[in-house]
N, C-alpha and C. Protein backbone atom coordinates (compact mmCIF):
# COMPACT_ATOMS: atom_id res chain seq x y z
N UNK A 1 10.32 100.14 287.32
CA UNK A 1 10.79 100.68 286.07
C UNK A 1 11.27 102.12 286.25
N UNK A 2 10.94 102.69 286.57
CA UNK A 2 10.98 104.47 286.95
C UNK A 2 11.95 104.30 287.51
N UNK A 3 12.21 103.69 288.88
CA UNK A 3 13.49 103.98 290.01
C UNK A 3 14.20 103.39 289.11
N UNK A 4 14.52 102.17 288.09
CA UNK A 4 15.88 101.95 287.39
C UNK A 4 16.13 103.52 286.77
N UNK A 5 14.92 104.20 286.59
CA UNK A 5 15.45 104.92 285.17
C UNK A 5 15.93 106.40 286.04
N UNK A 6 15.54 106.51 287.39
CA UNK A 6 16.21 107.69 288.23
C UNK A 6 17.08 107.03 288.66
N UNK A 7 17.67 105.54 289.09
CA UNK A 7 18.90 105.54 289.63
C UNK A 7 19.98 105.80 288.64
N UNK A 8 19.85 105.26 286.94
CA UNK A 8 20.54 105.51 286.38
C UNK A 8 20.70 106.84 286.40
N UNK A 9 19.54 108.15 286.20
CA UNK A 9 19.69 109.36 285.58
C UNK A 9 20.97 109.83 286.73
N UNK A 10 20.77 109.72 287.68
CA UNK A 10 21.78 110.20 289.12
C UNK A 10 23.03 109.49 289.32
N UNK A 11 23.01 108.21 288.75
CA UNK A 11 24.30 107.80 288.77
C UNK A 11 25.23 108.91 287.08
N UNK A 12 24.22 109.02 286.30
CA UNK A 12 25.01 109.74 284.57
C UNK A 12 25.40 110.96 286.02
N UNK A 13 24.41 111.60 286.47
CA UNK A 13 24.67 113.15 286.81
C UNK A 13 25.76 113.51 287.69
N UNK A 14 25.91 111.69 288.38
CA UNK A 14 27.02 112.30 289.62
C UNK A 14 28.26 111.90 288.51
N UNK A 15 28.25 111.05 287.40
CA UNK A 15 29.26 111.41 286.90
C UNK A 15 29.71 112.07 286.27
N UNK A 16 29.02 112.88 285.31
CA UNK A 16 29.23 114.23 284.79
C UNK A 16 29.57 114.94 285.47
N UNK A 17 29.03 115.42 286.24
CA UNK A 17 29.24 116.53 287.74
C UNK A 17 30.93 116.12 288.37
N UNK A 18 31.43 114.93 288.12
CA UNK A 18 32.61 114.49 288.65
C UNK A 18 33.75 114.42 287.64
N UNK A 19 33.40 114.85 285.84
CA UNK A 19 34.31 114.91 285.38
C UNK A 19 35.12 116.05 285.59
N UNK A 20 36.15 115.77 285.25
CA UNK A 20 37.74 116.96 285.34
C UNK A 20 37.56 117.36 283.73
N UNK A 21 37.39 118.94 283.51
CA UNK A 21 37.70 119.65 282.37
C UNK A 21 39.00 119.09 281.47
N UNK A 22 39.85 118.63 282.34
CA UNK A 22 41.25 118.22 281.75
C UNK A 22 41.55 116.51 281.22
N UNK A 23 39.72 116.24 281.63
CA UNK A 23 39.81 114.73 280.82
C UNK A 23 40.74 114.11 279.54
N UNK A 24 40.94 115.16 278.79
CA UNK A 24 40.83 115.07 277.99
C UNK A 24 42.40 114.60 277.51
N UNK A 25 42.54 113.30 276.43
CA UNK A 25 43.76 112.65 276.65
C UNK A 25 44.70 113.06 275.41
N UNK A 26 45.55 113.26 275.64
CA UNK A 26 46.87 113.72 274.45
C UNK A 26 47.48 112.62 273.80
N UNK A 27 47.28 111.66 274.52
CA UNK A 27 48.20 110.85 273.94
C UNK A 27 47.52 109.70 272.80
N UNK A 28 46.47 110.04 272.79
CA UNK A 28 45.72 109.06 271.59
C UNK A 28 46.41 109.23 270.42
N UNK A 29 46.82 108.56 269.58
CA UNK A 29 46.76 108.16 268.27
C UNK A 29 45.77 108.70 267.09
N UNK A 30 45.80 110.06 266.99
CA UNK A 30 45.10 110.65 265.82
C UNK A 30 45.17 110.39 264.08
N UNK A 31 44.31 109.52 263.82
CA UNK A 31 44.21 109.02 262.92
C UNK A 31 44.35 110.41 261.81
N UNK A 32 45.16 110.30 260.90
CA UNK A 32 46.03 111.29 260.11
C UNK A 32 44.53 111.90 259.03
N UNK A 33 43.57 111.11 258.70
CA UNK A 33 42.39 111.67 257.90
C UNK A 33 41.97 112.74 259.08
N UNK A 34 41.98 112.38 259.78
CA UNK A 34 40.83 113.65 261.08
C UNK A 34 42.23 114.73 261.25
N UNK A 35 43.11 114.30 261.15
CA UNK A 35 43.66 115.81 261.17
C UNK A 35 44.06 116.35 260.48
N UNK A 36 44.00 115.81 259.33
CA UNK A 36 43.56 116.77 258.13
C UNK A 36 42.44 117.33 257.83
N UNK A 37 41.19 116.78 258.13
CA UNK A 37 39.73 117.15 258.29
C UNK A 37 39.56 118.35 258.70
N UNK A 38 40.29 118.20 260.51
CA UNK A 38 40.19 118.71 261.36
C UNK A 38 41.03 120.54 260.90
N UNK A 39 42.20 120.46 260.26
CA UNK A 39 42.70 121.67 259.68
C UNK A 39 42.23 121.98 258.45
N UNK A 40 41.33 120.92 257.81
CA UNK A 40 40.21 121.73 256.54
C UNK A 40 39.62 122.44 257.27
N UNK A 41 38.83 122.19 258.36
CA UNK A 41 37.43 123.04 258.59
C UNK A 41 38.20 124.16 259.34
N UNK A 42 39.41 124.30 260.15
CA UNK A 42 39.80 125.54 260.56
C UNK A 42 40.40 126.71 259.23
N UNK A 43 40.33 126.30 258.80
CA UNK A 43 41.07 126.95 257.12
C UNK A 43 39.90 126.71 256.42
N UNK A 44 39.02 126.11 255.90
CA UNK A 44 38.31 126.82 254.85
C UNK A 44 36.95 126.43 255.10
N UNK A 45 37.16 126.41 256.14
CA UNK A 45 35.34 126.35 256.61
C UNK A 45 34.42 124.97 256.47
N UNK A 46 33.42 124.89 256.96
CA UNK A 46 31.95 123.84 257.01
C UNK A 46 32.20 122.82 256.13
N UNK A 47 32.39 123.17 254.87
CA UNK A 47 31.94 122.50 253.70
C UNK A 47 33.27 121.60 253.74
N UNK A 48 34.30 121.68 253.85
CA UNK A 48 35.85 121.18 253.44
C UNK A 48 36.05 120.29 254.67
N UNK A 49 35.14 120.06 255.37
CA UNK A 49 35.57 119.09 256.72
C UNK A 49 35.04 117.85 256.46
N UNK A 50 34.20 116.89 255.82
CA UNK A 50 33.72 116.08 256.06
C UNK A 50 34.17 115.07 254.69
N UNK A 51 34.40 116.06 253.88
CA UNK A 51 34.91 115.72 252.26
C UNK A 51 35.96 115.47 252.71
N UNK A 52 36.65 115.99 253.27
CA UNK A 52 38.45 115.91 253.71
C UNK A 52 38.55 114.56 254.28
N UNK A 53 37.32 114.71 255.58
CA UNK A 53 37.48 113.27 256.77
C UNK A 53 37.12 112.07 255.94
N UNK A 54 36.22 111.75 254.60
CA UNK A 54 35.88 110.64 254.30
C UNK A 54 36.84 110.67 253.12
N UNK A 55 37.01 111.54 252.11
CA UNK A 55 37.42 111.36 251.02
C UNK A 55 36.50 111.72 249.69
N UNK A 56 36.97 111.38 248.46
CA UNK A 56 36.15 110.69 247.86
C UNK A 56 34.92 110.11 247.75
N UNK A 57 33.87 110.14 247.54
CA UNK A 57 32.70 109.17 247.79
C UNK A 57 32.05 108.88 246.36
N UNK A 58 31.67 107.63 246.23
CA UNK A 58 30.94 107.06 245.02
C UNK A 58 29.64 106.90 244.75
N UNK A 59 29.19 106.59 246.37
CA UNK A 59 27.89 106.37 246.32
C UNK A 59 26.96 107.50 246.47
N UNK A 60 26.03 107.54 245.90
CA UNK A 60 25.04 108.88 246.44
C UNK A 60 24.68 108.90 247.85
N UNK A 61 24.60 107.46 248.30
CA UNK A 61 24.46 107.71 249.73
C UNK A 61 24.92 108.16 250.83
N UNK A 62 26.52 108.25 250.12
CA UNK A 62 27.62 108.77 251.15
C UNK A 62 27.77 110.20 251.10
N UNK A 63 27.24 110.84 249.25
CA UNK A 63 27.44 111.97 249.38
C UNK A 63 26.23 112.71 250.39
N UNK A 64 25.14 112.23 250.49
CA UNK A 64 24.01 112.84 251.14
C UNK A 64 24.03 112.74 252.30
N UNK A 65 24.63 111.49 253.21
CA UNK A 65 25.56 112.10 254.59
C UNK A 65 26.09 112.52 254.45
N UNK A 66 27.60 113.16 253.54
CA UNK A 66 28.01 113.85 254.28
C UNK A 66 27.73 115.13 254.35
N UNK A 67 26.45 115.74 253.00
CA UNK A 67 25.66 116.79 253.24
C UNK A 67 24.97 117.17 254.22
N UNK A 68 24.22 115.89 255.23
CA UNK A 68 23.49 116.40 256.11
C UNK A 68 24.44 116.29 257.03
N UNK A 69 24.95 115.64 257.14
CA UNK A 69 26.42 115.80 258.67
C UNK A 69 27.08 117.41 258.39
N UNK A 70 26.86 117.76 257.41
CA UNK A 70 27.64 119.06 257.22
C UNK A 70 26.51 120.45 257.36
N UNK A 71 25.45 120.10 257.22
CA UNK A 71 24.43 120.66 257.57
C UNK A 71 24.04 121.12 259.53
N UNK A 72 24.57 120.05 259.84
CA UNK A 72 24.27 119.90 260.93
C UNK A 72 25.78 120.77 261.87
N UNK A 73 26.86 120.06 261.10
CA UNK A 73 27.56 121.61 261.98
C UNK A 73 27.64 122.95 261.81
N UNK A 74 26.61 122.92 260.81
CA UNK A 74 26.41 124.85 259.59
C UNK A 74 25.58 125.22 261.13
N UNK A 75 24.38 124.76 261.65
CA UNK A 75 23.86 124.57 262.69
C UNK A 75 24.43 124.79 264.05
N UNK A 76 24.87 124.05 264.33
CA UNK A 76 26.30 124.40 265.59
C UNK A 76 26.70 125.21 265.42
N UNK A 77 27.40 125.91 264.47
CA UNK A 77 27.97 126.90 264.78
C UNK A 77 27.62 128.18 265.02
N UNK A 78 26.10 128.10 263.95
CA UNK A 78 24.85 129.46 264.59
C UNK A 78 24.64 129.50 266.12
N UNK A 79 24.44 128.18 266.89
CA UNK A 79 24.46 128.67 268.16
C UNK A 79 25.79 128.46 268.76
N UNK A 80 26.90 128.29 268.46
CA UNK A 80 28.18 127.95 269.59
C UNK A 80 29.52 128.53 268.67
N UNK A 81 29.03 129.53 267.43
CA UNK A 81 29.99 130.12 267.07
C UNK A 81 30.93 129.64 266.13
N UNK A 82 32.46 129.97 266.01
CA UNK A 82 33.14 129.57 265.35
C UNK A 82 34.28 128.01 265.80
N UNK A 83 34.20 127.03 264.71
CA UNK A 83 35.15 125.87 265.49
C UNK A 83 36.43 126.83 265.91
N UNK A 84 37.23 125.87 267.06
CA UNK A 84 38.06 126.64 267.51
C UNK A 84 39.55 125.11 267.82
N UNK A 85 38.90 124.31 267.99
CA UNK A 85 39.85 122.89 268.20
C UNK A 85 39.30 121.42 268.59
N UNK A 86 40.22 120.57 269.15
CA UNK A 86 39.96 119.17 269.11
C UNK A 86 40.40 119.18 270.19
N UNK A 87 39.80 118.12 270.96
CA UNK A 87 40.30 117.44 272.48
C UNK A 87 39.90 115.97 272.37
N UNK A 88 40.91 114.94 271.63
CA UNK A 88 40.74 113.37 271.87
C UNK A 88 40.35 113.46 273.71
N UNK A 89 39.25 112.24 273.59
CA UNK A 89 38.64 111.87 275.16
C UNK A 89 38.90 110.76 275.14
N UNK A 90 38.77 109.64 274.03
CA UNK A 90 38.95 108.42 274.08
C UNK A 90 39.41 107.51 272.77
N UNK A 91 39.79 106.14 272.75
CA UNK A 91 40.05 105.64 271.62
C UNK A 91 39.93 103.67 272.21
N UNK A 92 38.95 103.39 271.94
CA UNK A 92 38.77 101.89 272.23
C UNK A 92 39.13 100.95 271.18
N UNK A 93 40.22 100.09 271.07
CA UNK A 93 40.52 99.25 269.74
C UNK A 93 39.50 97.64 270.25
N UNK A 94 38.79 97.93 269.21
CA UNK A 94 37.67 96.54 269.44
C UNK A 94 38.21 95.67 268.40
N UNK A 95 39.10 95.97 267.86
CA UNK A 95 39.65 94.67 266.64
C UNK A 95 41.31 95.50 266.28
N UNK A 96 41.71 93.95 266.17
CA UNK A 96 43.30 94.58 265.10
C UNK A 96 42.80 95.66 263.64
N UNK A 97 41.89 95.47 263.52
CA UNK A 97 41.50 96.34 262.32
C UNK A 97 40.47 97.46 262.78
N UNK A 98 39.75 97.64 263.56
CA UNK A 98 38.94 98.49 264.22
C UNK A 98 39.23 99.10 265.77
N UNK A 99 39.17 100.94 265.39
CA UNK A 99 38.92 101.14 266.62
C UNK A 99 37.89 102.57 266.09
N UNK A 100 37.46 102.87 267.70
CA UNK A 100 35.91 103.83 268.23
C UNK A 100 37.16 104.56 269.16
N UNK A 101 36.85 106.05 268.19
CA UNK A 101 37.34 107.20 268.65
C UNK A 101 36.48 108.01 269.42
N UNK A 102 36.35 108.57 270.73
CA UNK A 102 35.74 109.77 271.02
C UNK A 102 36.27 110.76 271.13
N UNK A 103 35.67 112.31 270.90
CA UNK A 103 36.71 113.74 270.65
C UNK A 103 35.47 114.38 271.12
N UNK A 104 36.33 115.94 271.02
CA UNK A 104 35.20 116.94 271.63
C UNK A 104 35.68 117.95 270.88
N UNK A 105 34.73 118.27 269.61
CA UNK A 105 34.81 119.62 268.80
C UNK A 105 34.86 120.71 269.74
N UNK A 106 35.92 121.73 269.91
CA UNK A 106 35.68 122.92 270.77
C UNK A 106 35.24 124.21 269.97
N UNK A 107 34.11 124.93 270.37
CA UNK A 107 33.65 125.92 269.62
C UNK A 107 34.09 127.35 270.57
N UNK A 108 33.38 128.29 270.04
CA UNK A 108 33.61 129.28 271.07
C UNK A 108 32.40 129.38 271.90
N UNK A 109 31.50 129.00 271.54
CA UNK A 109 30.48 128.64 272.85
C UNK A 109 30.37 127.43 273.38
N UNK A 110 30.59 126.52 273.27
CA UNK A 110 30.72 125.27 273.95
C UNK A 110 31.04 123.87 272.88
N UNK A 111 30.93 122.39 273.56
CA UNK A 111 31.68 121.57 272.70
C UNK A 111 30.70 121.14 272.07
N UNK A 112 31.03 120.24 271.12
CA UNK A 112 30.32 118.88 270.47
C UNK A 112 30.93 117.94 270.40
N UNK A 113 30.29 117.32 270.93
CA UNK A 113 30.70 115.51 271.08
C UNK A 113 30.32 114.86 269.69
N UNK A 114 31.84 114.20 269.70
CA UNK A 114 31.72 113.03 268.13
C UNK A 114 32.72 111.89 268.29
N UNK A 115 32.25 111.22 267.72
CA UNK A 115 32.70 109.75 268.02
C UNK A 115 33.06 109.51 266.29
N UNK A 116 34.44 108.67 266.00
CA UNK A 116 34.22 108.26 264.68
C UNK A 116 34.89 106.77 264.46
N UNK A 117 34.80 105.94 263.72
CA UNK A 117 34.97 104.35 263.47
C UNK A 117 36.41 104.57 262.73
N UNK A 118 37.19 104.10 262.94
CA UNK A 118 38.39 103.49 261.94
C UNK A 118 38.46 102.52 261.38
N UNK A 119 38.84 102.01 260.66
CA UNK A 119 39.12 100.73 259.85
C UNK A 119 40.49 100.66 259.54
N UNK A 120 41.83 99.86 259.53
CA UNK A 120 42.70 99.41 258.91
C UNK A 120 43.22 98.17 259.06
N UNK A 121 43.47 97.85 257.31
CA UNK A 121 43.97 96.50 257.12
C UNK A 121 45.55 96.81 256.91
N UNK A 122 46.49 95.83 257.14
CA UNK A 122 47.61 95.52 257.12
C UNK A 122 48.26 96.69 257.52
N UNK A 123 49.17 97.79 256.36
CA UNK A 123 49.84 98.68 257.07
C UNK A 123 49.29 99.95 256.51
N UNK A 124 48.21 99.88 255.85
CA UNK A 124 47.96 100.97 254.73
C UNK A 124 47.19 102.12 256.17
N UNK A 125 46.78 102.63 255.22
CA UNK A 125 46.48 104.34 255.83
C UNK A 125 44.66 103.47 256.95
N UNK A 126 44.55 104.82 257.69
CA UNK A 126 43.55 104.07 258.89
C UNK A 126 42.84 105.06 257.94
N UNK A 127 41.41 104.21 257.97
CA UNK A 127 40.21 104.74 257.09
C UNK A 127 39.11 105.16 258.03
N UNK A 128 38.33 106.54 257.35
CA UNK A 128 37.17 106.96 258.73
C UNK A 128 35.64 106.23 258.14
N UNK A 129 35.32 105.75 258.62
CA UNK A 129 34.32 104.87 258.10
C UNK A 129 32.82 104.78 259.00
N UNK A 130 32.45 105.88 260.33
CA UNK A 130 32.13 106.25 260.54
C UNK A 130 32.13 107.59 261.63
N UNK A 131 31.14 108.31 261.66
CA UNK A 131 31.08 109.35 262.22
C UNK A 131 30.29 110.32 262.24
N UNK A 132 29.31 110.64 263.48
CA UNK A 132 28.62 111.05 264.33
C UNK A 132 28.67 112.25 265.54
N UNK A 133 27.99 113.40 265.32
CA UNK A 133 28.17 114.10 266.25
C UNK A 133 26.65 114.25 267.00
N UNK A 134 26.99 115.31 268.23
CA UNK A 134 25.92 115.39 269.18
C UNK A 134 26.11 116.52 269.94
N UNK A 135 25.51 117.16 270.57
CA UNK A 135 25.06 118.64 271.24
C UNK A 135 25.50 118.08 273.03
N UNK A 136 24.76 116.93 273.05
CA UNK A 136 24.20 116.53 274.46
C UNK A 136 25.37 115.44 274.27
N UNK A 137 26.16 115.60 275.91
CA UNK A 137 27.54 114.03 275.64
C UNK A 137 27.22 113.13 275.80
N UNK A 138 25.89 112.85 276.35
CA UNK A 138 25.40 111.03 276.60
C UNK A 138 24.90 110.66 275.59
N UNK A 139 24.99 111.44 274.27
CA UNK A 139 24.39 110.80 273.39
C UNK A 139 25.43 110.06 272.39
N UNK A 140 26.53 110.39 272.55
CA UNK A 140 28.02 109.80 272.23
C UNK A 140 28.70 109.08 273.09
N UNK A 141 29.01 109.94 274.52
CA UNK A 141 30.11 109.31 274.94
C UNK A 141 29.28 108.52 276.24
N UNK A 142 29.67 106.91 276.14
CA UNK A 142 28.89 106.12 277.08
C UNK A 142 29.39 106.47 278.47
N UNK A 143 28.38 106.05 279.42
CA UNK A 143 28.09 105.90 280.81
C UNK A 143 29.47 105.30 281.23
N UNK A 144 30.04 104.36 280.65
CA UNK A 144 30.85 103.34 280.93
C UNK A 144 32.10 104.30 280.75
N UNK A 145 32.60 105.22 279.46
CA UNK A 145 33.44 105.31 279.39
C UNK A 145 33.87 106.69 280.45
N UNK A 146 32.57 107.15 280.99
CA UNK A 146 32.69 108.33 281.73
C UNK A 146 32.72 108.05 282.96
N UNK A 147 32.66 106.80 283.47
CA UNK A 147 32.78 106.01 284.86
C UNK A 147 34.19 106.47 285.25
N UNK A 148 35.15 106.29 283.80
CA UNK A 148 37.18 106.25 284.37
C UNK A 148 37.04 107.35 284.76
N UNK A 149 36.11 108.68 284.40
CA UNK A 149 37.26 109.46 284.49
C UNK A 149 36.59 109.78 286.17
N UNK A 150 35.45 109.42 286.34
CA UNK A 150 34.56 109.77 288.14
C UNK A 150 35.85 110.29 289.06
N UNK A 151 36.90 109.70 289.51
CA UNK A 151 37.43 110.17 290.10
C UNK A 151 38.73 111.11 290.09
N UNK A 152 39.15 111.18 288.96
CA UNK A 152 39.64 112.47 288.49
C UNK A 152 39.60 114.01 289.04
């Protein structure tokens, strides 16, 4: 049990250790809510980013994520400063109607890793329907998807 769990830890480390800073891919398909999101929170701060990325919300439950999701980058930014940009890393389409975005919030002290869900039916607008950030990148971005970039 242990040696699975050190061969894995050394296989994550030699691939981290083997990513290229310049991973990071341009050519994804930026779903038009996140970049509007994404130029709320550079223009008017914390609060205007998550309201922007979802919309609207009806349920109390949605409003209270997106309070604590917004809480949580009030947080980030005490230790890593002011947001500063976006770097798409990945975009996996698991359905004609679904795809799993990964990005890397750039701060002025370092990134945050976030991953967010799309949804679209027929031709209408792509909907953000989930989304998740993280401090630490293995807690977002999988083993698997950090395998492509090993030799980079």
């Amino acid at each position: 049990m242990h040696k699975a769990f050190f061969t894995s830890l050394a296989i994550l480390v030699t691939l981290v250790g083997n990513i290229s800073p310049v991973a990071a891919r341009a050519d994804i398909d930026m779903p038009a809510k996140l970049k509007l999101a994404m130029a709320a929170y550079q223009e008017k701060g914390t609060n205007a980013f998550l309201p922007t990325l979802f919309g609207k919300q009806t349920s109390p439950e949605a409003n209270s994520k997106i309070l604590q999701e917004t809480d949580i980058l009030k947080e980030v930014e005490k230790g890593y400063g002011r947001y500063i940009g976006l770097e798409m890393v990945d975009a996996i389409k698991i359905s004609d109607s679904t795809r799993i975005i990964f990005f890397i919030m750039k701060y002025q002290q370092g990134p945050l890793y976030g991953v967010i869900t799309t949804y679209k039916i027929n031709d209408r607008d792509e909907k953000i329907t989930g989304f998740k950030v993280h401090t630490e990148m293995h807690m977002i971005i999988p083993v698997s998807l950090l395998s492509r970039y090993a030799d980079q």
